[in-house]
N, C-alpha and C. Protein backbone atom coordinates (compact mmCIF):
# COMPACT_ATOMS: atom_id res chain seq x y z
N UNK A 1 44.03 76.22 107.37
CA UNK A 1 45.46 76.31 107.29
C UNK A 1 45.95 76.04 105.86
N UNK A 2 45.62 75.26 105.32
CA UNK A 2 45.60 74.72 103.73
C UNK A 2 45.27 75.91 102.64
N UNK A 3 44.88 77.00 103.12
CA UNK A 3 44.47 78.25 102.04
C UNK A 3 45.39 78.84 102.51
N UNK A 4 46.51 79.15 103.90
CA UNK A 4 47.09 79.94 104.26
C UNK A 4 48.88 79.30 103.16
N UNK A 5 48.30 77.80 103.34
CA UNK A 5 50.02 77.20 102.67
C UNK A 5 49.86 77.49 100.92
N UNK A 6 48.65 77.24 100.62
CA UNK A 6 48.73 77.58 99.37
C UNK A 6 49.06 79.12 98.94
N UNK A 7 48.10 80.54 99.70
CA UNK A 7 48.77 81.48 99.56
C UNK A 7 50.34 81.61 99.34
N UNK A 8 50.80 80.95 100.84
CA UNK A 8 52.44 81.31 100.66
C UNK A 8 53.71 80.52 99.84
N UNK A 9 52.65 79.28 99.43
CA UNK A 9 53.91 78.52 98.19
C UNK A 9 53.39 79.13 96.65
N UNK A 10 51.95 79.80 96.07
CA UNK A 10 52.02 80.35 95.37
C UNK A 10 52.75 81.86 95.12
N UNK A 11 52.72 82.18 96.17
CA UNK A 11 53.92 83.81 96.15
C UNK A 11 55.11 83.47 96.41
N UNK A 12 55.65 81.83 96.52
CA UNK A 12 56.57 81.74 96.64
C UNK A 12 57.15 81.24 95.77
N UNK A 13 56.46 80.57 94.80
CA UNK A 13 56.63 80.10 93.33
C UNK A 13 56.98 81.38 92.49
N UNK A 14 56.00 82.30 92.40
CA UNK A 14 56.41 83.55 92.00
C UNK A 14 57.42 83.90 92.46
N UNK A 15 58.01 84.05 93.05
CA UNK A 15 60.00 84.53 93.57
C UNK A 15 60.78 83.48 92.83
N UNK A 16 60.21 82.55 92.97
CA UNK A 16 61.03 81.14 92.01
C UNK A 16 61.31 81.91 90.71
N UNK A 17 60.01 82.52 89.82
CA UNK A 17 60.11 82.30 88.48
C UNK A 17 60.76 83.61 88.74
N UNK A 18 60.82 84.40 89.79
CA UNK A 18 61.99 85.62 89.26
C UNK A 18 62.77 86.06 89.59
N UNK A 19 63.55 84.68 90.34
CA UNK A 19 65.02 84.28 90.76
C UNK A 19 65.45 83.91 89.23
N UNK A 20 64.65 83.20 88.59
CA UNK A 20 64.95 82.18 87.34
C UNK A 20 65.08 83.15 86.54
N UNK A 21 64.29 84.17 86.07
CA UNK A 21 64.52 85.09 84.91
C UNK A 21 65.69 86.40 85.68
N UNK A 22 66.18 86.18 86.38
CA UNK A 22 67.43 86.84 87.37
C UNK A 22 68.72 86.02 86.77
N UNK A 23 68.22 84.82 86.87
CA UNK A 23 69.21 84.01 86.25
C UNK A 23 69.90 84.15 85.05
N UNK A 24 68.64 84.34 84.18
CA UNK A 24 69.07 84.15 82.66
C UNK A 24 69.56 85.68 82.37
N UNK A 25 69.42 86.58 83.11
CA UNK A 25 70.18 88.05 82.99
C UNK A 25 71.32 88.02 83.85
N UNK A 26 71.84 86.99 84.05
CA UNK A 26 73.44 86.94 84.30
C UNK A 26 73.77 87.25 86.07
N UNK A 27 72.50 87.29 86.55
CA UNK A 27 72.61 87.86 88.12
C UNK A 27 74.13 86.74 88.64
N UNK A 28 74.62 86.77 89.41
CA UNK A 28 75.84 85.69 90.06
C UNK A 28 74.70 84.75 91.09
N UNK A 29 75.38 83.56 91.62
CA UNK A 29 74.18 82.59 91.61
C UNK A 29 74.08 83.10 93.88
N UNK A 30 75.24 83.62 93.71
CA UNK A 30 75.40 83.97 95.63
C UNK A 30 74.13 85.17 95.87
N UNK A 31 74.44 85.95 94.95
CA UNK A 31 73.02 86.96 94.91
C UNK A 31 71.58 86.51 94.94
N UNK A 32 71.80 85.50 93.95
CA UNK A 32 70.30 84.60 93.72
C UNK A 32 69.95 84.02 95.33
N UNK A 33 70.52 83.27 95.70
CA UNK A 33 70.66 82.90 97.13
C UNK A 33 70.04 83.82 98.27
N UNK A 34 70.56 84.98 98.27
CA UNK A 34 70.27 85.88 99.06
C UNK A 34 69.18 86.36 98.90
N UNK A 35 68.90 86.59 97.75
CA UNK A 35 67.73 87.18 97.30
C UNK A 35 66.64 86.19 97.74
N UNK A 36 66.62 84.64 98.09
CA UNK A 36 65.86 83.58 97.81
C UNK A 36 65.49 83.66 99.44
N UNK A 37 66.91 83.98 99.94
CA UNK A 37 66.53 83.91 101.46
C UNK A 37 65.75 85.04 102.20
N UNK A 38 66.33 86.29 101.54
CA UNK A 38 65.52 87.20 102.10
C UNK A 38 63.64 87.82 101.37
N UNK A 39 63.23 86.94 100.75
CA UNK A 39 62.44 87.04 99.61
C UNK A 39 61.18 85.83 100.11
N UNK A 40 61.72 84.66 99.95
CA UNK A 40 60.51 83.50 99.73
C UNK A 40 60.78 82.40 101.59
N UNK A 41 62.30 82.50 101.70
CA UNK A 41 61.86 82.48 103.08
C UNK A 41 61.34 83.20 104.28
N UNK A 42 61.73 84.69 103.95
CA UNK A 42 60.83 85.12 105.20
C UNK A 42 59.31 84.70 104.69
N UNK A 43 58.91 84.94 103.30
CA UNK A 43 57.66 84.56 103.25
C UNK A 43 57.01 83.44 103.89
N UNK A 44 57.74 82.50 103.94
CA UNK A 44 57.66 81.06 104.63
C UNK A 44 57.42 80.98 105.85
N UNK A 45 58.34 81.92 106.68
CA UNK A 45 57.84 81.74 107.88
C UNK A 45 57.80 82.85 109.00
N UNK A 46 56.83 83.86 108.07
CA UNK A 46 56.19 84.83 108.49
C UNK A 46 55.13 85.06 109.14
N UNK A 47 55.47 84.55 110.20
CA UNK A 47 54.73 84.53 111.73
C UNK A 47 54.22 83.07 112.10
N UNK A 48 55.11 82.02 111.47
CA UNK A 48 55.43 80.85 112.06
C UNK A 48 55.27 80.75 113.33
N UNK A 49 55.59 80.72 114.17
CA UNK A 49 55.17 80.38 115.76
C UNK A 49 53.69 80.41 115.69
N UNK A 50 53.01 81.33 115.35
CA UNK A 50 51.53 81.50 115.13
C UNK A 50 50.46 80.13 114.32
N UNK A 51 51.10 79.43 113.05
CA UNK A 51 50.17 78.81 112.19
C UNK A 51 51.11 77.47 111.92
N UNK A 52 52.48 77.38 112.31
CA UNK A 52 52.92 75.90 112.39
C UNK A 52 52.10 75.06 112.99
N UNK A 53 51.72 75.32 114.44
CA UNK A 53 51.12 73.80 115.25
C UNK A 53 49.95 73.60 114.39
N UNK A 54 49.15 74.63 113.39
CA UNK A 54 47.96 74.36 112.32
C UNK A 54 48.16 73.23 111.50
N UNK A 55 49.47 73.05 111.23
CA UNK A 55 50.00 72.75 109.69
C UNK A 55 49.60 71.09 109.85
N UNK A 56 49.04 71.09 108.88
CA UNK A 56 48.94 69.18 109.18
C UNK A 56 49.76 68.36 108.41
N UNK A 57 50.38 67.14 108.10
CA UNK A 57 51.00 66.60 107.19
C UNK A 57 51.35 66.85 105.87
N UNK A 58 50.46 67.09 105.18
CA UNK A 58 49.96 67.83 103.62
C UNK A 58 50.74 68.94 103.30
N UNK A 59 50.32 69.72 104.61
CA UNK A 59 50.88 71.01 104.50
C UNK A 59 52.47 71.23 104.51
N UNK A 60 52.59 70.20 105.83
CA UNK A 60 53.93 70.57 105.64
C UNK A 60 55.05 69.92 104.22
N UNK A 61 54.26 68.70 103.81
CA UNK A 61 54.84 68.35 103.15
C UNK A 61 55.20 69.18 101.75
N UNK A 62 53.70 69.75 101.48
CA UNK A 62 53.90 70.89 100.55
C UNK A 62 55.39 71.91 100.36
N UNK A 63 55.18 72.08 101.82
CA UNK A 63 56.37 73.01 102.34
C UNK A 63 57.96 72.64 102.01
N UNK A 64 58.14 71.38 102.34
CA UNK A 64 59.49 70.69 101.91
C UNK A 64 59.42 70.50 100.67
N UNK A 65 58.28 70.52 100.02
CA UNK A 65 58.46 69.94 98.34
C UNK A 65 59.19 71.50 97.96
N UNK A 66 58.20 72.41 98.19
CA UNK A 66 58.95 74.19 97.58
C UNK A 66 60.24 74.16 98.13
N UNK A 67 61.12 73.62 99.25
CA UNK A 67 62.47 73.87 99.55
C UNK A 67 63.32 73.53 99.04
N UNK A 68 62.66 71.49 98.60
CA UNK A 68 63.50 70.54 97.60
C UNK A 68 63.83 71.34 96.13
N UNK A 69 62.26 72.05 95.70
CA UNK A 69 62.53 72.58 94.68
C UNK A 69 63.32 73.45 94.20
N UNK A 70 63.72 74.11 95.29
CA UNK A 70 64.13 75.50 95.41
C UNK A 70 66.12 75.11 95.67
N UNK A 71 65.82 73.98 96.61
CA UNK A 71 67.51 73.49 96.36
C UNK A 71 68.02 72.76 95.16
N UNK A 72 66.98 72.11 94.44
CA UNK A 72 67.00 71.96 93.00
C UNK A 72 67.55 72.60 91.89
N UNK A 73 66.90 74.09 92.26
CA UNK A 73 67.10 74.78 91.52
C UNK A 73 69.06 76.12 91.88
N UNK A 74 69.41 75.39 93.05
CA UNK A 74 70.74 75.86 93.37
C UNK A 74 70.45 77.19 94.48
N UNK A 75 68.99 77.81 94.79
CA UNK A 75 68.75 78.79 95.81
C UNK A 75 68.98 78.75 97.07
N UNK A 76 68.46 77.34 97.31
CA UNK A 76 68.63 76.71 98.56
C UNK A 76 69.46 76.28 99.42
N UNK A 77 70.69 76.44 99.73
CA UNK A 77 71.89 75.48 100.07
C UNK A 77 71.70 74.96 101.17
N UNK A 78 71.02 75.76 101.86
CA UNK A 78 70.75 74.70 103.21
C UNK A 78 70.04 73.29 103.10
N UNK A 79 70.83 72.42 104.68
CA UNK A 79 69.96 71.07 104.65
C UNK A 79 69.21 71.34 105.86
N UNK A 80 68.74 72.44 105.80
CA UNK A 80 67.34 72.56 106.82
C UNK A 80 65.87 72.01 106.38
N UNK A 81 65.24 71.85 107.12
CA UNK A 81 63.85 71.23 106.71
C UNK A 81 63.11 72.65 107.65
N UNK A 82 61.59 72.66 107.15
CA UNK A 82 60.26 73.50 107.80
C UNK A 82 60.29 73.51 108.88
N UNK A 83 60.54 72.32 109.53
CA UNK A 83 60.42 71.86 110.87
C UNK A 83 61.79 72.47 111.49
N UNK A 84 62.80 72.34 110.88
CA UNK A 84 63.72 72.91 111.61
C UNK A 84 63.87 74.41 111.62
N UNK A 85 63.37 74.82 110.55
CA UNK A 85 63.41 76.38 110.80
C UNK A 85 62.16 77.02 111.64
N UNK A 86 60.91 76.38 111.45
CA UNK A 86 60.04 76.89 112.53
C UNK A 86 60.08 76.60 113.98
N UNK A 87 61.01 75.75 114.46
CA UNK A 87 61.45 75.00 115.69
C UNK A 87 62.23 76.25 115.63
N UNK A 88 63.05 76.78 115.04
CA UNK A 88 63.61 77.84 115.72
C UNK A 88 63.45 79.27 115.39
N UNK A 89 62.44 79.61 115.12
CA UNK A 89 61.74 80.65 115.23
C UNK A 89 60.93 80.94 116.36
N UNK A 90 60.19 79.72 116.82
CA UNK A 90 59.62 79.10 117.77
C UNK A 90 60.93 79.67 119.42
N UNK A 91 61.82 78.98 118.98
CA UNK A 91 62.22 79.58 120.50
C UNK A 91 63.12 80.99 120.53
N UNK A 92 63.20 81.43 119.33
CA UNK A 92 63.46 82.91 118.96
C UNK A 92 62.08 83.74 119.84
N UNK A 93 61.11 83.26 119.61
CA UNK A 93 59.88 84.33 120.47
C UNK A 93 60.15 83.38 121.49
N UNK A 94 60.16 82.65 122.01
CA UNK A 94 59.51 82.08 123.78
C UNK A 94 61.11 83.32 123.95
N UNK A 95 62.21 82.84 123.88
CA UNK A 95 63.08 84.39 124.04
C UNK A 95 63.14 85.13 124.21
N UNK A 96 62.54 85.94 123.04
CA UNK A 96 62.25 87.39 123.27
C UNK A 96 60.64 87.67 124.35
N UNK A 97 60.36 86.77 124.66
CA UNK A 97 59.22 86.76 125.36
C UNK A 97 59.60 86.75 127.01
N UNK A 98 60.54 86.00 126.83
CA UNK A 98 61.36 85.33 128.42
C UNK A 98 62.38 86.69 128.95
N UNK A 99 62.96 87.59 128.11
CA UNK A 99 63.92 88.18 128.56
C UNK A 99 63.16 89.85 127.54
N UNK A 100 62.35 90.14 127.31
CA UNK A 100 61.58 91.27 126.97
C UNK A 100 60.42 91.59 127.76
N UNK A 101 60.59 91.66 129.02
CA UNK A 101 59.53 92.66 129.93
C UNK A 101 58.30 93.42 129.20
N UNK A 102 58.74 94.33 128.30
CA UNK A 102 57.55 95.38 127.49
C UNK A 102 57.27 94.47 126.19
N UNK A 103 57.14 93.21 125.94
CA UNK A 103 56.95 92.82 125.09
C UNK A 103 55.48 92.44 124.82
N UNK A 104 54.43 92.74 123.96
CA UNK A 104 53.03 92.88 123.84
C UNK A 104 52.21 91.59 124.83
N UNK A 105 53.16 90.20 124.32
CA UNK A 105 52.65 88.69 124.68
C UNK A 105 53.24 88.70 126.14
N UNK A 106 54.73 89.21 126.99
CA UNK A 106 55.26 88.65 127.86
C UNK A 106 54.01 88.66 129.07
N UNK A 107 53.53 89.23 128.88
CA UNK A 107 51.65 88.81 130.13
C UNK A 107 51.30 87.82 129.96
N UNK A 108 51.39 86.97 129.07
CA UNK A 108 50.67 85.78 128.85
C UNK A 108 51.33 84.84 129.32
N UNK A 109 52.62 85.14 129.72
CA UNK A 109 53.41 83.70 130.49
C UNK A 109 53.00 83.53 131.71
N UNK A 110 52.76 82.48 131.97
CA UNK A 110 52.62 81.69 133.73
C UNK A 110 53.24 82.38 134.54
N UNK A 111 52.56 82.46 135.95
CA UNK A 111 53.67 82.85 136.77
C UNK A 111 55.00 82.22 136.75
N UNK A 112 55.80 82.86 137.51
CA UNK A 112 57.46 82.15 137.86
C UNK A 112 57.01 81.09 138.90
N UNK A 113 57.38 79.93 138.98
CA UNK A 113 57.82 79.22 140.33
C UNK A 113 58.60 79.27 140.97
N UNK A 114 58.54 79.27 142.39
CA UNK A 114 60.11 79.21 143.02
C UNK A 114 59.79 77.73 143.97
N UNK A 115 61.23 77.17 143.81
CA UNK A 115 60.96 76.11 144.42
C UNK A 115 61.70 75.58 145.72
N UNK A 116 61.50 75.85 146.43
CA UNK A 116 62.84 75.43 147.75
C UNK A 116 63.82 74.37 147.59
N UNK A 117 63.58 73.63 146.68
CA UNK A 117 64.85 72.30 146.48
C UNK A 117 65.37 72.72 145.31
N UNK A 118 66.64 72.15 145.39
CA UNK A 118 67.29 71.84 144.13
C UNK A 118 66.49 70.32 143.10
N UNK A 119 66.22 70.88 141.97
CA UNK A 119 65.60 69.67 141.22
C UNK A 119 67.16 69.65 139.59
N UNK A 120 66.24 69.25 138.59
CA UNK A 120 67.06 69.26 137.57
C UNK A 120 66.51 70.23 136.90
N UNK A 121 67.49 70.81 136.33
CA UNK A 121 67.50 72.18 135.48
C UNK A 121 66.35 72.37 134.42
N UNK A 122 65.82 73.32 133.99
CA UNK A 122 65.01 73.12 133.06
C UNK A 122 65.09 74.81 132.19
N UNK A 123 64.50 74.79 131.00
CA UNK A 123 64.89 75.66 130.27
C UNK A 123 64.10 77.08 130.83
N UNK A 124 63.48 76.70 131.70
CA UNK A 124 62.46 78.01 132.21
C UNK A 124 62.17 77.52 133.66
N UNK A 125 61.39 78.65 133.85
CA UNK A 125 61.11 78.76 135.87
C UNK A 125 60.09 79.09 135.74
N UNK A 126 58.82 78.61 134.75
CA UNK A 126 57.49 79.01 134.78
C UNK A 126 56.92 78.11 135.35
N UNK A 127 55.75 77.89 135.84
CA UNK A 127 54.54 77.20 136.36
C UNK A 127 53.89 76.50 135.47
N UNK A 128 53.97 75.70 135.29
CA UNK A 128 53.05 74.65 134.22
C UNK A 128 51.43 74.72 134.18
N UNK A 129 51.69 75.37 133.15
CA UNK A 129 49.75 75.68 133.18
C UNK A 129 48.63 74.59 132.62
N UNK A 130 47.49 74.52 133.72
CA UNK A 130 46.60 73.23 133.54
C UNK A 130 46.28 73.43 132.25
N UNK A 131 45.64 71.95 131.84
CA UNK A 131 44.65 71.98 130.45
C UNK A 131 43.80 71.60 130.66
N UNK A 132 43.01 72.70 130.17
CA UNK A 132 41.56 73.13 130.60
C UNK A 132 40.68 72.16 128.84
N UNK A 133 41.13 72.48 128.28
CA UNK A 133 40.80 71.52 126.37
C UNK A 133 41.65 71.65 125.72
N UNK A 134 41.46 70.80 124.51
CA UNK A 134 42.50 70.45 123.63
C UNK A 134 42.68 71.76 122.50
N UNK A 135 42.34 73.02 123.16
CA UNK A 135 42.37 73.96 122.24
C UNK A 135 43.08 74.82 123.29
N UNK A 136 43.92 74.55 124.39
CA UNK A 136 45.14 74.50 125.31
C UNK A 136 46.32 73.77 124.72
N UNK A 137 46.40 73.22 124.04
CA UNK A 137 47.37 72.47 123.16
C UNK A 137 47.84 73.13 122.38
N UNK A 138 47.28 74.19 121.60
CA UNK A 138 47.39 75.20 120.65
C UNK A 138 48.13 76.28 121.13
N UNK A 139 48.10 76.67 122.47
CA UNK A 139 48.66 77.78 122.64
C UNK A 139 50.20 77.55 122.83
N UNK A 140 51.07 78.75 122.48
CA UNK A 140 51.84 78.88 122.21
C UNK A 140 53.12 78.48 123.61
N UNK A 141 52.25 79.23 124.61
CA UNK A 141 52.29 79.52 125.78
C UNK A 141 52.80 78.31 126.44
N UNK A 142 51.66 77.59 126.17
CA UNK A 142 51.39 75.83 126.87
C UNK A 142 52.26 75.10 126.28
N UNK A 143 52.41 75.53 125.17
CA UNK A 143 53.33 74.45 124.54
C UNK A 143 55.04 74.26 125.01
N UNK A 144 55.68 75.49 125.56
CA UNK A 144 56.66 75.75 125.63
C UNK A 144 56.81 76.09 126.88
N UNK A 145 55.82 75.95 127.53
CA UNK A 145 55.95 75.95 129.06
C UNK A 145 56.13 74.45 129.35
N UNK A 146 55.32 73.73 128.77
CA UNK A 146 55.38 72.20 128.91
C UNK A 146 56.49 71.30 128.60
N UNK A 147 57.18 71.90 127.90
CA UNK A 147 58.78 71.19 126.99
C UNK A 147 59.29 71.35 127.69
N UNK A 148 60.57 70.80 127.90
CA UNK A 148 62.26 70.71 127.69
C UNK A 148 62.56 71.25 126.70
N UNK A 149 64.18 71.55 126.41
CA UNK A 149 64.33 72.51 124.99
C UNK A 149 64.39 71.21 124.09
N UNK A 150 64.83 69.40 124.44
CA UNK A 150 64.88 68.45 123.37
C UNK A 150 63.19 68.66 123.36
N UNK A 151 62.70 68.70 123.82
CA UNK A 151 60.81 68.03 123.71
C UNK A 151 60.33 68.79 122.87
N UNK A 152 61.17 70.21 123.18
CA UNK A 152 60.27 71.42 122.34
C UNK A 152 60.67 71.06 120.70
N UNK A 153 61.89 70.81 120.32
CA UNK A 153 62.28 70.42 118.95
C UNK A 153 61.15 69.16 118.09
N UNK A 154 61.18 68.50 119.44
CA UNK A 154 60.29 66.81 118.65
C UNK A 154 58.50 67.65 118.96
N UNK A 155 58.42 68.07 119.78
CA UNK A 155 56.73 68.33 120.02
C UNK A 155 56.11 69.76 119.94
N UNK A 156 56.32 70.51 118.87
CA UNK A 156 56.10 71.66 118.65
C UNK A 156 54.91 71.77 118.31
N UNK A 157 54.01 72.18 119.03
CA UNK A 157 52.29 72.08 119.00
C UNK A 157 51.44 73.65 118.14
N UNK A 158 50.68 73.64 118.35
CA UNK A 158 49.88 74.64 117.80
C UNK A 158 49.92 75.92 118.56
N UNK A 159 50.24 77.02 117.94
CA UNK A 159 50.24 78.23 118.44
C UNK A 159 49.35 79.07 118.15
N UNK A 160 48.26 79.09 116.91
CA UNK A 160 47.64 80.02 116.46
C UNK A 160 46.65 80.64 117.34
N UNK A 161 46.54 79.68 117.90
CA UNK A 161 45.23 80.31 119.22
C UNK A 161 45.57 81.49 120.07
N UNK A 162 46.95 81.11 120.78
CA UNK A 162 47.59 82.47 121.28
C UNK A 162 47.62 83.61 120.61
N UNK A 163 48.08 84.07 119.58
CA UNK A 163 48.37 85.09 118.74
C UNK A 163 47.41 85.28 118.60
N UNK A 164 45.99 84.61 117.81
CA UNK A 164 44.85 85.30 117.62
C UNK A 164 44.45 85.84 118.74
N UNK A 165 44.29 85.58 119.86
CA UNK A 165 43.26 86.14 120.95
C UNK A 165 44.58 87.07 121.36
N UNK A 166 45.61 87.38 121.52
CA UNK A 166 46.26 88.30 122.01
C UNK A 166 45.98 89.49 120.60
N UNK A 167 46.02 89.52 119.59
CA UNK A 167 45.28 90.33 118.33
C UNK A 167 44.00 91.00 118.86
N UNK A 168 43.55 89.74 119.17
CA UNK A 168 41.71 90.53 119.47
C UNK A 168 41.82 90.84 120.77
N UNK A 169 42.33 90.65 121.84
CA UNK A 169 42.85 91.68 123.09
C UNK A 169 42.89 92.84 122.84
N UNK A 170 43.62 92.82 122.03
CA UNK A 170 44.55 94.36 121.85
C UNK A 170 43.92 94.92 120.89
N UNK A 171 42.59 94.62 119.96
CA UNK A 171 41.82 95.20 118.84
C UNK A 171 40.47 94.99 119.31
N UNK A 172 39.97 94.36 121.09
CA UNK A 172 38.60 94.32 120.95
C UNK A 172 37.55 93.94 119.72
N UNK A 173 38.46 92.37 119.34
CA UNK A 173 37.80 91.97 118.10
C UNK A 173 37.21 90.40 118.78
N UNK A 174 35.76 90.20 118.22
CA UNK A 174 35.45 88.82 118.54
C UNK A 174 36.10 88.01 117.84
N UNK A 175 36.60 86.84 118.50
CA UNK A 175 37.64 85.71 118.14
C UNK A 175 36.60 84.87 117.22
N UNK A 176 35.51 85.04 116.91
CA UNK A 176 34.92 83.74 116.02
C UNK A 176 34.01 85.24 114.78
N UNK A 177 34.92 86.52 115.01
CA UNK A 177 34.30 87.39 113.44
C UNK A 177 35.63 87.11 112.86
N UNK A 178 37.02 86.75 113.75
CA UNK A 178 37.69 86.55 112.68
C UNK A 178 37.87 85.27 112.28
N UNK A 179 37.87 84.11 112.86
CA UNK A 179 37.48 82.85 112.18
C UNK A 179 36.22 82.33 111.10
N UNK A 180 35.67 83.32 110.89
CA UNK A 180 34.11 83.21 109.89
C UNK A 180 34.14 83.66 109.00
C-alpha cells in the first residue's frame, strides 16, 4: 500500500508545482482551486473504496500532510480530512451498489432479509455475512453490511480484497499473479 501512496502524493506534488508556476502566470487563485480539485484530488481518491481499509497510519498521515500542504499553499479550502473524503466515497459506491441492479459488484451483496417484526431501522436490509478470516474484514461488502451509517464513518475497514477478486472474476485472472 505504501508504493501505491507514494505513487499518488508524488503525481500529486507534481500538480502542486504546476498549480504554483500557474500562479506566477497570473492564473486567478478560484481557478487554481478548481484545477487542484479536479487534478490532484481525484488523483487521491481514485478508487478509494478499494485501497483505503490498506492504508495504515503512515500512509494516511502522508495523505493529510499533502492536503495541509496544499491548504498552505491557498488550493485547498476545505476542512476535510482523507478520512472524511474516503468515508464518503465509500458510501457513494455501497449506493450506487444498493440502488444499481446492472451494476458489475451489485452480485456481491448478501441476500435481503426480511424480518417479521418491527426492529430499529438500519441503513440496509441485507443479511449479515459470517466471517469466515480476517481477510473478510477487507471486503468491502462486509464492511458495510456490518455498520450503521455512524459505525461506517468511525470503522471503515479494508476493501481491496473485494475489488481485486471481482477484477479477476471478470478477467479470469489468478488473485496471487496479481499480488506477485
Amino acid at each position: 500500500m505504501s508504493k501505491h501512496i507514494d505513487t499518488v502524493t508524488t503525481s500529486c506534488a507534481r500538480t502542486l508545482y504546476g498549480l504554483r508556476t500557474l500562479r506566477a502566470h497570473g492564473l486567478p487563485q478560484a481557478s487554481l482551486q478548481l484545477i487542484f480539485r479536479t487534478t490532484a484530488l481525484t488523483k487521491l481518491l481514485y478508487a478509494a473504496p478499494a485501497w483505503w481499509g490498506f492504508a495504515n497510519s503512515g500512509d494516511i498521515n502522508r495523505l493529510e500532510a499533502f492536503l495541509r500542504r496544499a491548504g498552505k499553499s491557498g488550493y485547498n479550502t476545505g476542512d476535510f480530512t482523507i478520512a472524511a473524503l474516503c468515508e464518503q466515497a465509500d458510501e457513494q459506491l455501497f449506493r450506487t451498489l444498493k440502488y444499481n441492479p446492472i451494476h458489475p459488484l451489485h452480485p456481491l451483496l448478501p441476500s435481503e432479509r426480511s424480518a417479521p417484526y418491527l426492529t430499529h431501522s438500519r441503513v440496509h436490509n441485507y443479511e449479515l455475512p459470517s466471517k469466515n478470516s480476517s481477510t473478510d474484514e477487507c471486503n468491502f461488502i462486509y464492511g458495510t453490511a456490518c455498520c450503521t451509517r455512524t459505525a461506517i464513518s468511525v470503522l471503515i475497514f479494508y476493501r481491496f480484497y473485494l475489488c481485486l477478486t471481482a477484477v479477476c472474476l471478470l478477467f479470469s485472472i489468478k488473485t496471487k499473479d496479481i499480488l506477485h
